[in-house]
PDB file of N, CA and C in Angstrom:
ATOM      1  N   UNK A   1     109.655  98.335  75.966  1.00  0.00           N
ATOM      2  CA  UNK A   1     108.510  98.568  76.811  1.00  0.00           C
ATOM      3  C   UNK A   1     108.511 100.043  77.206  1.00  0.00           C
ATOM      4  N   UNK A   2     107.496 100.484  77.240  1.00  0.00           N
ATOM      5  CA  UNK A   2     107.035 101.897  77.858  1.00  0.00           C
ATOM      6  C   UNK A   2     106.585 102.001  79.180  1.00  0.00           C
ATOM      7  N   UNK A   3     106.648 103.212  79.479  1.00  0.00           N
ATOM      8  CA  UNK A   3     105.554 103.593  80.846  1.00  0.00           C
ATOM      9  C   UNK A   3     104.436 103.021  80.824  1.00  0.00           C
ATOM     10  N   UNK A   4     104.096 103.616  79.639  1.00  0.00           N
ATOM     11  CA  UNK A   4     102.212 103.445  79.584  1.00  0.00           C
ATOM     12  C   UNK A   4     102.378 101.902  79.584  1.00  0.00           C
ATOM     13  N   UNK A   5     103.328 100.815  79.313  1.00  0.00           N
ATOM     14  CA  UNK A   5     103.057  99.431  79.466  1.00  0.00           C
ATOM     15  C   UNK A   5     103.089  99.115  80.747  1.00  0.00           C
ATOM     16  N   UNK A   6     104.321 100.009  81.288  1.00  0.00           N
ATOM     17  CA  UNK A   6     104.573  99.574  82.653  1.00  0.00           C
ATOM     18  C   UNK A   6     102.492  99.918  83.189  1.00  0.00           C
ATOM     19  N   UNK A   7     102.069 101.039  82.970  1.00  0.00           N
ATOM     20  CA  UNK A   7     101.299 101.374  83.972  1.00  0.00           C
ATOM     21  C   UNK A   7      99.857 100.379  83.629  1.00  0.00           C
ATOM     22  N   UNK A   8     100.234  99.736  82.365  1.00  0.00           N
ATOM     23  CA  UNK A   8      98.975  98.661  81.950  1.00  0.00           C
ATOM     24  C   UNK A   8      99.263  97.539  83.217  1.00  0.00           C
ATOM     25  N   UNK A   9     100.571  96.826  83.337  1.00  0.00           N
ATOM     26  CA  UNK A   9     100.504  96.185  83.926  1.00  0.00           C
ATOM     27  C   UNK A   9     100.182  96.189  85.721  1.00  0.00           C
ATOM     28  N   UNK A  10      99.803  97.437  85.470  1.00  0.00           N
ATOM     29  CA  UNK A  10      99.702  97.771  87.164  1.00  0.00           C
ATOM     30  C   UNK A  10     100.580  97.898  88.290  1.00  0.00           C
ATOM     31  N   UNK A  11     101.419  98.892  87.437  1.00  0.00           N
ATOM     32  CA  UNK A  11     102.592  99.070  88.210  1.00  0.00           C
ATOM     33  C   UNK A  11     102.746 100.548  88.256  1.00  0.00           C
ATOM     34  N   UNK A  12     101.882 101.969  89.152  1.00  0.00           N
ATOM     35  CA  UNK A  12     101.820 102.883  89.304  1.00  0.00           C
ATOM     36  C   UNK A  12     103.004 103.858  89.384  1.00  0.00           C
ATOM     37  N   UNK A  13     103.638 104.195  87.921  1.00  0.00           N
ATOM     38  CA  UNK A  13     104.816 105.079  87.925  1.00  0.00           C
ATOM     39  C   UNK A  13     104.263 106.668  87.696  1.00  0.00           C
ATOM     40  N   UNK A  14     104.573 107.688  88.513  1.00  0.00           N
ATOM     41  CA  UNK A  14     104.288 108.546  88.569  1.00  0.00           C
ATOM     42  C   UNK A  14     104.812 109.727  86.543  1.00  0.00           C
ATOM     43  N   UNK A  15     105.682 109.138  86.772  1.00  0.00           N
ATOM     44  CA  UNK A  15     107.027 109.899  85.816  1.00  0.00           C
ATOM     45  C   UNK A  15     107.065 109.142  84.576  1.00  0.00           C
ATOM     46  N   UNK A  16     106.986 110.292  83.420  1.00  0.00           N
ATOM     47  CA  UNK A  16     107.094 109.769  81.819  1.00  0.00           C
ATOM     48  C   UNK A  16     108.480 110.198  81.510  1.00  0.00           C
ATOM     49  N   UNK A  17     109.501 109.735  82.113  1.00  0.00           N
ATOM     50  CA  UNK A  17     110.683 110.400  81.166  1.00  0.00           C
ATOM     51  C   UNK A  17     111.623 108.452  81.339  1.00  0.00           C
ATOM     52  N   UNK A  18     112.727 108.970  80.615  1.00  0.00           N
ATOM     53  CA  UNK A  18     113.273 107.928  79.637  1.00  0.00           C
ATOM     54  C   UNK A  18     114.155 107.489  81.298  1.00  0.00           C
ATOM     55  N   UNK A  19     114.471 108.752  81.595  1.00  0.00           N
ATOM     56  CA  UNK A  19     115.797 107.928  83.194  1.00  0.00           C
ATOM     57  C   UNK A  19     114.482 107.282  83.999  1.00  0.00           C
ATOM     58  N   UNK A  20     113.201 107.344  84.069  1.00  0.00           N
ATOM     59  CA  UNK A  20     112.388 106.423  85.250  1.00  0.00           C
ATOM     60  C   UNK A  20     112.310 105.359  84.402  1.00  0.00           C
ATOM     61  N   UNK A  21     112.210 105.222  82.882  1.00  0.00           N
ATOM     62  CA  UNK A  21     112.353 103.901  82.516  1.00  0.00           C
ATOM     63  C   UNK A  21     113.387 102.908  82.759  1.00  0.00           C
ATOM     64  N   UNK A  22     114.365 103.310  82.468  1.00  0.00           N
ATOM     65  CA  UNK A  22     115.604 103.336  82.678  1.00  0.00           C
ATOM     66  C   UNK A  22     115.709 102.178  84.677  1.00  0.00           C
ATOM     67  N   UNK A  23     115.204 103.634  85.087  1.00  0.00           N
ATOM     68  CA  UNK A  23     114.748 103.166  86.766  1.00  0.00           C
ATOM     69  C   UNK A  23     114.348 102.117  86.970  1.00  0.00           C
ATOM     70  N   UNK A  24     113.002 102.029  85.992  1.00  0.00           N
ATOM     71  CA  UNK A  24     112.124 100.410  86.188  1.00  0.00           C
ATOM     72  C   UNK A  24     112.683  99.379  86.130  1.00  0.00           C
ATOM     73  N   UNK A  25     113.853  99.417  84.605  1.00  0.00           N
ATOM     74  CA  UNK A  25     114.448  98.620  83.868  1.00  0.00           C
ATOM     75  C   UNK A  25     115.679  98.027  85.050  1.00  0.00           C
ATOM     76  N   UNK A  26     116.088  99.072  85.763  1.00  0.00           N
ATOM     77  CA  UNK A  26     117.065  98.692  86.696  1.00  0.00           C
ATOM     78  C   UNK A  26     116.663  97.491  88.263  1.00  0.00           C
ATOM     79  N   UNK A  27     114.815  97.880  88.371  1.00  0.00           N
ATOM     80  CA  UNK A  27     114.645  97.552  89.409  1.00  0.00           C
ATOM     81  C   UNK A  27     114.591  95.903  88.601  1.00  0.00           C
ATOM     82  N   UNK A  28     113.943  95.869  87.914  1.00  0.00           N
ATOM     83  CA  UNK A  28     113.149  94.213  87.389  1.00  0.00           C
ATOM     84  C   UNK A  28     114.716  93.390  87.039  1.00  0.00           C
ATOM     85  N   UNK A  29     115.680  94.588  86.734  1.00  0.00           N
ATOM     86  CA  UNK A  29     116.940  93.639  86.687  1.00  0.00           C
ATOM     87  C   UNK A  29     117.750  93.179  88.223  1.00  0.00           C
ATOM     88  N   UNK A  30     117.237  93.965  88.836  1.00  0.00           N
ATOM     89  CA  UNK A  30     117.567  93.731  90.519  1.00  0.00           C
ATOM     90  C   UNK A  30     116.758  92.382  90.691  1.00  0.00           C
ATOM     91  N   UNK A  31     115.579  92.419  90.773  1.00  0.00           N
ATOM     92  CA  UNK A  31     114.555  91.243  90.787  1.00  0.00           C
ATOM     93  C   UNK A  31     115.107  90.230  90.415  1.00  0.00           C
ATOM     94  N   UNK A  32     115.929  90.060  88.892  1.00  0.00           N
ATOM     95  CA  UNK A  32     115.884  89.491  88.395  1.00  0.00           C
ATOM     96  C   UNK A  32     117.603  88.524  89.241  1.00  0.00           C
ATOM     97  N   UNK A  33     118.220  89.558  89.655  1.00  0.00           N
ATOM     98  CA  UNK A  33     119.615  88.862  90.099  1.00  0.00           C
ATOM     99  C   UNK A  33     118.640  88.100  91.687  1.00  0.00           C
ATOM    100  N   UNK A  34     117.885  88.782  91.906  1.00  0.00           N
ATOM    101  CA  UNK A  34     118.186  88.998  93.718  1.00  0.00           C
ATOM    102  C   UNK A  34     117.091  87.592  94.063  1.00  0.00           C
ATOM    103  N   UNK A  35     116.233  87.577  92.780  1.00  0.00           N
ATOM    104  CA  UNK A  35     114.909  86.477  93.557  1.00  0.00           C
ATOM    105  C   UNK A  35     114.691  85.412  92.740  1.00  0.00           C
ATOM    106  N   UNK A  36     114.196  84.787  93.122  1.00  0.00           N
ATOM    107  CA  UNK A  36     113.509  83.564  91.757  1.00  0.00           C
ATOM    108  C   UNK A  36     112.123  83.652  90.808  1.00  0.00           C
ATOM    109  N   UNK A  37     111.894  84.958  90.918  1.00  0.00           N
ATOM    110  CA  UNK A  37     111.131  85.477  90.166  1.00  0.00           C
ATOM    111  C   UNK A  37     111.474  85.187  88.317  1.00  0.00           C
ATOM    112  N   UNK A  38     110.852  84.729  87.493  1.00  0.00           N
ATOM    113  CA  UNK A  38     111.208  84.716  86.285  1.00  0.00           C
ATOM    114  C   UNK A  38     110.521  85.856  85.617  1.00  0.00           C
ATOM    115  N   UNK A  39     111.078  87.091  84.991  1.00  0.00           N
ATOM    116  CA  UNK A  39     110.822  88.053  84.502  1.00  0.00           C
ATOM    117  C   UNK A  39     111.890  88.492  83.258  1.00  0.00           C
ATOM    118  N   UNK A  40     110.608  88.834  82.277  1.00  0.00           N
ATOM    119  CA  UNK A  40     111.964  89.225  81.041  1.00  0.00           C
ATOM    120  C   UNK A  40     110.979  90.918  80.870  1.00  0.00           C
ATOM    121  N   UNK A  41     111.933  91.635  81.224  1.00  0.00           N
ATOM    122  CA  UNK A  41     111.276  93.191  80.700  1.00  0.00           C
ATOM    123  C   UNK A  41     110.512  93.222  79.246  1.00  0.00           C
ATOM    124  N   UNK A  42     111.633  92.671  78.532  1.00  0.00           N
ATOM    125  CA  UNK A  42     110.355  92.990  77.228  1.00  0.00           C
ATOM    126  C   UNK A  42     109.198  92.239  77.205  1.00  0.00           C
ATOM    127  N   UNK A  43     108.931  91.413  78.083  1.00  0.00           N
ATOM    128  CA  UNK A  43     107.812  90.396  78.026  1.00  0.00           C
ATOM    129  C   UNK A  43     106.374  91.127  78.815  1.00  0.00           C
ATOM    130  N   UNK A  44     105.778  91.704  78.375  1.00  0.00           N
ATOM    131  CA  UNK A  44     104.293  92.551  79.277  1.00  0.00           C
ATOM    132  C   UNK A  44     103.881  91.343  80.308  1.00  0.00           C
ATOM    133  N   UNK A  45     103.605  90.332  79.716  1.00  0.00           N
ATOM    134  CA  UNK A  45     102.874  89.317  80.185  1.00  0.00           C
ATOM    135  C   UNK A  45     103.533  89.038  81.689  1.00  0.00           C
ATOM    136  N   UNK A  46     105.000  88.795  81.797  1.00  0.00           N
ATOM    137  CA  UNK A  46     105.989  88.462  82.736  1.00  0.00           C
ATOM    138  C   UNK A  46     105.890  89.744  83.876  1.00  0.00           C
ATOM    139  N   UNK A  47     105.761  90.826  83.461  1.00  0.00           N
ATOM    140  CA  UNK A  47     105.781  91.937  84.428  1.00  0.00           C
ATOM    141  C   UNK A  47     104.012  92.018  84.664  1.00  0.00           C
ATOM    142  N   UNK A  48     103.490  91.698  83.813  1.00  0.00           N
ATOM    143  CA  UNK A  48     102.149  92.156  83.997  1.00  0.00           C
ATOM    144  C   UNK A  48     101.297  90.964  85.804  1.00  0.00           C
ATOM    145  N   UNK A  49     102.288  89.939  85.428  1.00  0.00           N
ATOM    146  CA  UNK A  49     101.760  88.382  86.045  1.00  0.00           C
ATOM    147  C   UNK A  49     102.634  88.662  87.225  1.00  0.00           C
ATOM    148  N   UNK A  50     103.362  89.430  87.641  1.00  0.00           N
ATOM    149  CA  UNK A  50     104.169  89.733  89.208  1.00  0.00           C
ATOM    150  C   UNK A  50     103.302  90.020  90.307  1.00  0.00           C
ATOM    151  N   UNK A  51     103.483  89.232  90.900  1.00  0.00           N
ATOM    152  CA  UNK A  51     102.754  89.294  92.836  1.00  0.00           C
ATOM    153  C   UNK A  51     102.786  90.813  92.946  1.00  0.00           C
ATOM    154  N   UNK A  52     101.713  90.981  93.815  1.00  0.00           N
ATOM    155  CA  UNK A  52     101.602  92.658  94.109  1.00  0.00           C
ATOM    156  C   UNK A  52     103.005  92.821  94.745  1.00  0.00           C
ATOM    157  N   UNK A  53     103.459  92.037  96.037  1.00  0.00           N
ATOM    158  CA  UNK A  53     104.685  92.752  96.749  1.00  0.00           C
ATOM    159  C   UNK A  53     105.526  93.222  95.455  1.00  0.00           C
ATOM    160  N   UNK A  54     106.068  92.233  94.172  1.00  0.00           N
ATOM    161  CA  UNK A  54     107.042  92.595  93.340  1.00  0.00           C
ATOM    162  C   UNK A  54     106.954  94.130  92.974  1.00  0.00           C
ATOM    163  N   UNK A  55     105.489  94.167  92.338  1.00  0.00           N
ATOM    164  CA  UNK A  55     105.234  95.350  91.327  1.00  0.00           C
ATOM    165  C   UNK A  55     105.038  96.652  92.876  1.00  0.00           C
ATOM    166  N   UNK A  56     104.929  96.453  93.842  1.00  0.00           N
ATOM    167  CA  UNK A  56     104.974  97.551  94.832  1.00  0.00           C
ATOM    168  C   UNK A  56     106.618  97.661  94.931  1.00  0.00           C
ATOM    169  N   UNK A  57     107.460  96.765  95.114  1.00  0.00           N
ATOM    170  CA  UNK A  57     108.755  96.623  95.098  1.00  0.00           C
ATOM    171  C   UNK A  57     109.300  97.542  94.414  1.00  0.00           C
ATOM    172  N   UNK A  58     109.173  97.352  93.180  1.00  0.00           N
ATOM    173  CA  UNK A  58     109.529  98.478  91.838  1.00  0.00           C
ATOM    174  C   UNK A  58     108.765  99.683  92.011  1.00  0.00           C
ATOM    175  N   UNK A  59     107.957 100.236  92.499  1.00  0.00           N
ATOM    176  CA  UNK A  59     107.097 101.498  93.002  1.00  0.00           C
ATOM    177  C   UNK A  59     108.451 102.117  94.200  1.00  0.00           C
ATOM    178  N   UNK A  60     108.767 101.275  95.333  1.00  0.00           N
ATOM    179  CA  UNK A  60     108.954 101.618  96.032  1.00  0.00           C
ATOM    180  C   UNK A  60     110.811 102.167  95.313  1.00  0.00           C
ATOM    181  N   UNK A  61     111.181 101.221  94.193  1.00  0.00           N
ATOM    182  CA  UNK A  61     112.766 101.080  94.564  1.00  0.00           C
ATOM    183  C   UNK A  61     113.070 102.047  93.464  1.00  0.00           C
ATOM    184  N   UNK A  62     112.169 102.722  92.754  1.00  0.00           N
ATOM    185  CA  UNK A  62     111.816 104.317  91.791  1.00  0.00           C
ATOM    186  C   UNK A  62     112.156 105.268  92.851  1.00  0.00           C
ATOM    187  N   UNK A  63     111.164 105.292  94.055  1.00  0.00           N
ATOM    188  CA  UNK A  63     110.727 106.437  94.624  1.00  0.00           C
ATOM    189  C   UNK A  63     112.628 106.517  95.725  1.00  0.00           C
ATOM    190  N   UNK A  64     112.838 105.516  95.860  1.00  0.00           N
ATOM    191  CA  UNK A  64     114.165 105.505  96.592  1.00  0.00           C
ATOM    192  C   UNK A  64     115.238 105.687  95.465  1.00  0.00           C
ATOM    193  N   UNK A  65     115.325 105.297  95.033  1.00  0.00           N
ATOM    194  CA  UNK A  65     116.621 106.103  93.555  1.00  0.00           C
ATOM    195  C   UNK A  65     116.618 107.271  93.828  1.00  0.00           C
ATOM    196  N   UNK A  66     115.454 107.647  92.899  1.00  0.00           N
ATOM    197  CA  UNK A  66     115.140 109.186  93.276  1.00  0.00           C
ATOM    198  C   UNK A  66     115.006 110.042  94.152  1.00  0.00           C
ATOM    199  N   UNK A  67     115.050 109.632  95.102  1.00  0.00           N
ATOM    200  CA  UNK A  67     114.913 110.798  96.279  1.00  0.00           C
ATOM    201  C   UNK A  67     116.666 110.929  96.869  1.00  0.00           C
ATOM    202  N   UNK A  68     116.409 112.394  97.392  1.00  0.00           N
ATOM    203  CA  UNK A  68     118.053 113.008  97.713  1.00  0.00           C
ATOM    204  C   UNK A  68     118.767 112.319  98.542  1.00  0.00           C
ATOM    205  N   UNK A  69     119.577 111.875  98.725  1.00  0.00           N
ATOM    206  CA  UNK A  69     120.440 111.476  99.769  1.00  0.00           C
ATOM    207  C   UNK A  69     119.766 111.830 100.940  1.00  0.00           C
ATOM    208  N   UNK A  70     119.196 110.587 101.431  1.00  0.00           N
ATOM    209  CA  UNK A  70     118.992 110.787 103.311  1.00  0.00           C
ATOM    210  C   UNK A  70     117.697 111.474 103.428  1.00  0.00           C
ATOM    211  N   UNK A  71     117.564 112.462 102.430  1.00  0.00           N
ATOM    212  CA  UNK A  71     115.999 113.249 102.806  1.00  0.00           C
ATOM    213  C   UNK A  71     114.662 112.236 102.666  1.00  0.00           C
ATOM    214  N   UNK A  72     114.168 112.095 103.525  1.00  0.00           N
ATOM    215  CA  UNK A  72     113.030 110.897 103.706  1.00  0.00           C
ATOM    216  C   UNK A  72     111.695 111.994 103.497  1.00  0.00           C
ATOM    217  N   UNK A  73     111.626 113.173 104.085  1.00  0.00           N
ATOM    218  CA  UNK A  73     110.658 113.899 104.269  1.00  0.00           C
ATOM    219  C   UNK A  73     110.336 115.726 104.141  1.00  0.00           C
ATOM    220  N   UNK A  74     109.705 116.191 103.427  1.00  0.00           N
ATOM    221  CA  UNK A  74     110.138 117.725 103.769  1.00  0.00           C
ATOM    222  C   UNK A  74     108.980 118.283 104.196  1.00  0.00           C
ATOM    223  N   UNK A  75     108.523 119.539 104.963  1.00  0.00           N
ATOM    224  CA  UNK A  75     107.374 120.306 104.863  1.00  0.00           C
ATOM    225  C   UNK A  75     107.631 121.901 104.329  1.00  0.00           C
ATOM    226  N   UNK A  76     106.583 122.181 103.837  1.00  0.00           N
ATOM    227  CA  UNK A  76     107.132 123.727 103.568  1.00  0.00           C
ATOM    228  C   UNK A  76     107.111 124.973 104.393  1.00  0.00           C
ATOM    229  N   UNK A  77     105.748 124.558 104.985  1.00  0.00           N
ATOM    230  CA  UNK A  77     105.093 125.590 106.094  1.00  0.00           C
ATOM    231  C   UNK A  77     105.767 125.567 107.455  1.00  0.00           C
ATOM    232  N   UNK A  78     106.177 124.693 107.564  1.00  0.00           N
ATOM    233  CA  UNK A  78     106.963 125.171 109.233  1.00  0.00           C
ATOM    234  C   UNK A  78     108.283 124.437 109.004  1.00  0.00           C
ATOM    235  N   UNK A  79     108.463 124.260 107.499  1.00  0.00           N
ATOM    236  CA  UNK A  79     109.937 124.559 107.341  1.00  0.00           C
ATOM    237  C   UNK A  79     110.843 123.371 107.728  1.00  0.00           C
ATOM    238  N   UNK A  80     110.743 121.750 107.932  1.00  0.00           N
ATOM    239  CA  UNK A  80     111.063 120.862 108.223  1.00  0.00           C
ATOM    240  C   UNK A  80     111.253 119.822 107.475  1.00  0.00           C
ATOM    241  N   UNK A  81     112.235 119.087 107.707  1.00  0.00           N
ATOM    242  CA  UNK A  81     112.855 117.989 106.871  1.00  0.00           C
ATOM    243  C   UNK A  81     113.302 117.059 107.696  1.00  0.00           C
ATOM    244  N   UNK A  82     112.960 115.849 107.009  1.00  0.00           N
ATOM    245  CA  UNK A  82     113.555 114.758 108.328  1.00  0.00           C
ATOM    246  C   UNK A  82     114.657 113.659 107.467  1.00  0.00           C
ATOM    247  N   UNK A  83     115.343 113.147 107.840  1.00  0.00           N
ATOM    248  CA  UNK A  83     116.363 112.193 106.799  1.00  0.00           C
ATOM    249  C   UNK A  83     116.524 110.921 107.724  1.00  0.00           C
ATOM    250  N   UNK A  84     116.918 110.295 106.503  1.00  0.00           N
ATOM    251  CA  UNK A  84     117.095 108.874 107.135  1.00  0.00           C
ATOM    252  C   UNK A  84     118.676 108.652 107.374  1.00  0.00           C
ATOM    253  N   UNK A  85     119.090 107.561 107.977  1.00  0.00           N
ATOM    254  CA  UNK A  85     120.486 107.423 108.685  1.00  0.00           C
ATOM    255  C   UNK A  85     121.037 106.135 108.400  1.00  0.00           C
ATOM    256  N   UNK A  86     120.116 105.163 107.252  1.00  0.00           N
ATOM    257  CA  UNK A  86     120.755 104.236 106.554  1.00  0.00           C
ATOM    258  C   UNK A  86     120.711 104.921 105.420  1.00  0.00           C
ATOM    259  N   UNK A  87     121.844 103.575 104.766  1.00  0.00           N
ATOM    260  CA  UNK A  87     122.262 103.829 103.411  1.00  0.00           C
ATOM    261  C   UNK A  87     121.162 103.198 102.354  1.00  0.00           C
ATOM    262  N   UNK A  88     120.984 103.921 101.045  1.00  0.00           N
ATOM    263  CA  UNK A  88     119.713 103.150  99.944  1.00  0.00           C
ATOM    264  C   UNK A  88     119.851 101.824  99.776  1.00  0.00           C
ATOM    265  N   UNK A  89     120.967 101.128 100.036  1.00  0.00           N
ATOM    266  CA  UNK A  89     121.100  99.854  99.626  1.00  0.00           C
ATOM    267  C   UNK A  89     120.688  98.955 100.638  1.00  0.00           C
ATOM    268  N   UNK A  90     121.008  99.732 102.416  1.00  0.00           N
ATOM    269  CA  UNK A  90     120.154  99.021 103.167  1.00  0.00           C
ATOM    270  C   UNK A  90     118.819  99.275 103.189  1.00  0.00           C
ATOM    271  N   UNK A  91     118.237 100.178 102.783  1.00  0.00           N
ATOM    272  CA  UNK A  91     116.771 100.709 102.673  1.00  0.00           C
ATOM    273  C   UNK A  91     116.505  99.542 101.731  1.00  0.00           C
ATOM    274  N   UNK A  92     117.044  99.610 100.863  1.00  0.00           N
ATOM    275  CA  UNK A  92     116.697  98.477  99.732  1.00  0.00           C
ATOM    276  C   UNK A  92     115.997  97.223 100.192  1.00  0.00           C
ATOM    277  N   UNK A  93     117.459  96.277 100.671  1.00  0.00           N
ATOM    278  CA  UNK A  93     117.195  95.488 101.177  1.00  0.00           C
ATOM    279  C   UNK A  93     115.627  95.009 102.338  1.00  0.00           C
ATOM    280  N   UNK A  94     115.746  95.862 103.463  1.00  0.00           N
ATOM    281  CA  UNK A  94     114.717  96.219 103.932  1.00  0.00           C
ATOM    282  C   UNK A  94     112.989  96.416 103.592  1.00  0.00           C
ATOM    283  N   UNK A  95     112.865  97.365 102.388  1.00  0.00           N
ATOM    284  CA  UNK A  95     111.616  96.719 101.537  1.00  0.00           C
ATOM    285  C   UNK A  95     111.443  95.834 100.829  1.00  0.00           C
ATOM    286  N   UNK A  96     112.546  95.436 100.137  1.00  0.00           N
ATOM    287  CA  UNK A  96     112.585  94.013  99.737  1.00  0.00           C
ATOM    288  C   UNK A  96     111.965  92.529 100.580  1.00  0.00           C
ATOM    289  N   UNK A  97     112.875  92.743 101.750  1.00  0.00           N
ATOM    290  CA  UNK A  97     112.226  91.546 102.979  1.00  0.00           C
ATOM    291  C   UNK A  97     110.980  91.839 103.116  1.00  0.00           C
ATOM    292  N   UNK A  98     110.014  93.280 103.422  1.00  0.00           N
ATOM    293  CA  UNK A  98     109.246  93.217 104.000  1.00  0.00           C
ATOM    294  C   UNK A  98     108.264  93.221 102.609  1.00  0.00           C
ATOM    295  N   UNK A  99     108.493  93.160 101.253  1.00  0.00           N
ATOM    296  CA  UNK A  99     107.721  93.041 100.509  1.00  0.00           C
ATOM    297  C   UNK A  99     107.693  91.621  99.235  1.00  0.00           C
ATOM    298  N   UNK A 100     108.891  91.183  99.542  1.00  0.00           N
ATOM    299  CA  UNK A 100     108.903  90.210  98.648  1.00  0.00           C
ATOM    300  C   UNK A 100     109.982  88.795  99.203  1.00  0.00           C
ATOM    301  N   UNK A 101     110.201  88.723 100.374  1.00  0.00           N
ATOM    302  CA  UNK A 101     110.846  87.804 101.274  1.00  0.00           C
ATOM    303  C   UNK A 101     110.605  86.439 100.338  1.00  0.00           C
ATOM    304  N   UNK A 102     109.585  85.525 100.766  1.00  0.00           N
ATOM    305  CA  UNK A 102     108.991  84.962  99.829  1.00  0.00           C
ATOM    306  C   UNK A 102     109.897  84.497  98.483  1.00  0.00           C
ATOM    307  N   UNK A 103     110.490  85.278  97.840  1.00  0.00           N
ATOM    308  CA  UNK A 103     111.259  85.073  96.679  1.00  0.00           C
ATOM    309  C   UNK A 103     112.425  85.190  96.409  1.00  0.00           C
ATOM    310  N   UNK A 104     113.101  86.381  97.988  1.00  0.00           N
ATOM    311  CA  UNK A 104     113.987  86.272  98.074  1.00  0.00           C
ATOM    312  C   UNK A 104     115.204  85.064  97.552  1.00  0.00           C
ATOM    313  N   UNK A 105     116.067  85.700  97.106  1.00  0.00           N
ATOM    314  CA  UNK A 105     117.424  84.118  96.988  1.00  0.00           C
ATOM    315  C   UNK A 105     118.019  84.616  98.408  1.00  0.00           C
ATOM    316  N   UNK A 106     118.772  83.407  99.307  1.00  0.00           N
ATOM    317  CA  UNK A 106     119.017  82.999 100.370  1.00  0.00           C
ATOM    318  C   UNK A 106     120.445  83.958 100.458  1.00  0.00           C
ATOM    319  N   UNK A 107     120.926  84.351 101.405  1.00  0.00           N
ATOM    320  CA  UNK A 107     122.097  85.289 101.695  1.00  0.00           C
ATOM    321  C   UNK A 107     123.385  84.574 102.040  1.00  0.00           C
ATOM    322  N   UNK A 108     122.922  83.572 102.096  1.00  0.00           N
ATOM    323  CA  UNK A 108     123.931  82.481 102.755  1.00  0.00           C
ATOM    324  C   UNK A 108     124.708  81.809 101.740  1.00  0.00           C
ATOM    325  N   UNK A 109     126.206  82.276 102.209  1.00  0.00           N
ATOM    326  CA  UNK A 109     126.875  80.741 100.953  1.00  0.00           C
ATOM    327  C   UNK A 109     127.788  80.231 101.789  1.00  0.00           C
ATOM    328  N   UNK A 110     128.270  78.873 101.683  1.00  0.00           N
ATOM    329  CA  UNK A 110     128.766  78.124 102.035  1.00  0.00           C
ATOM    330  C   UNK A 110     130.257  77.355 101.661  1.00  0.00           C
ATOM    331  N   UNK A 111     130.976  77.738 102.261  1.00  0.00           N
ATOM    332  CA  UNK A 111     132.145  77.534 102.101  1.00  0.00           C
ATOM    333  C   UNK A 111     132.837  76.019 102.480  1.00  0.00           C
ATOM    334  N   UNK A 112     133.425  75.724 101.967  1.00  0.00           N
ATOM    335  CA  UNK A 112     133.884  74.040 102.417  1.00  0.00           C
ATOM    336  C   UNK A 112     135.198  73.956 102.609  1.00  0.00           C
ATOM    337  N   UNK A 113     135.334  73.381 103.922  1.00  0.00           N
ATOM    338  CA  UNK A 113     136.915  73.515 104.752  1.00  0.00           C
ATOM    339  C   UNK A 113     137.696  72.247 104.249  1.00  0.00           C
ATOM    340  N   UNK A 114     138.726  72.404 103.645  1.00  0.00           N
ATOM    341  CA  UNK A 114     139.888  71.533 103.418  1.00  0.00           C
ATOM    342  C   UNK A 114     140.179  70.634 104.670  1.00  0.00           C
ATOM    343  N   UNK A 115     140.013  70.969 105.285  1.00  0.00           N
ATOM    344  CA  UNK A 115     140.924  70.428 106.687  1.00  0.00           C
ATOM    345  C   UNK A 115     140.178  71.064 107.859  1.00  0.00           C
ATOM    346  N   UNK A 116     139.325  70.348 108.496  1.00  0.00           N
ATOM    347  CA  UNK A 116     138.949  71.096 110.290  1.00  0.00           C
ATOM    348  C   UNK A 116     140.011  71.175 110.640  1.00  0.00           C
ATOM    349  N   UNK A 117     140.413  70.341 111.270  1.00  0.00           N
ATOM    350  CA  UNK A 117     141.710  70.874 112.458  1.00  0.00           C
ATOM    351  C   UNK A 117     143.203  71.230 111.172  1.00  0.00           C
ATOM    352  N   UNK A 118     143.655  72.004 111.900  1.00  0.00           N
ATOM    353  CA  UNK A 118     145.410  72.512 111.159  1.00  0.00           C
ATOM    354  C   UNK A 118     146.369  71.542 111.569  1.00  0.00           C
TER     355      UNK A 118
END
């Protein structure tokens, strides 16, 4: 799959080079551990047929790869930069809930006690 497929399916990637494919390829495999989403990358149809939150998901989890450590924001003219104070993986998480909760797989596992009392 290509960009230009990715961008058929309506999934707005700014960047034609091989590491944002690469990027995409990483997010839909995130998807693919993290939700119950059924998606096969080489399949157009499968990426093309993703709920908007998903395909914003992968917009969003490009633009967070890529950006510098912590720098959230820069200006040029009065010279300002603002950063963030979580880590990408909690950022991650975070647009994830607020964009694809819904499909989320559950965080919870469950352990089974041999013995209540000792």
């Amino acid at each position: 799959m290509s960009i230009d497929d990715i961008i058929k399916c309506g999934i707005p990637i700014n960047e034609n080079t091989s590491e944002t494919l690469l990027t995409v390829q990483t997010a839909v495999e995130w998807l693919q551990r993290n939700t119950n989403l059924k998606i096969d990358f080489n399949d157009i149809n499968t990426i093309a047929s993703l709920p908007s939150g998903a395909k914003l998901f992968i917009v969003k989890f490009c633009d967070l790869i890529s950006r510098s450590d912590n720098v959230t924001s820069e200006s040029i003219g009065g010279m300002s930069q603002s950063f963030s104070s979580g880590n990408k993986s909690d950022l991650l998480i975070d647009i994830a809930k607020q964009l694809i909760k819904p499909y989320l797989k559950s965080d919870f596992k469950f352990i089974s006690a041999a013995r209540r009392w000792g």
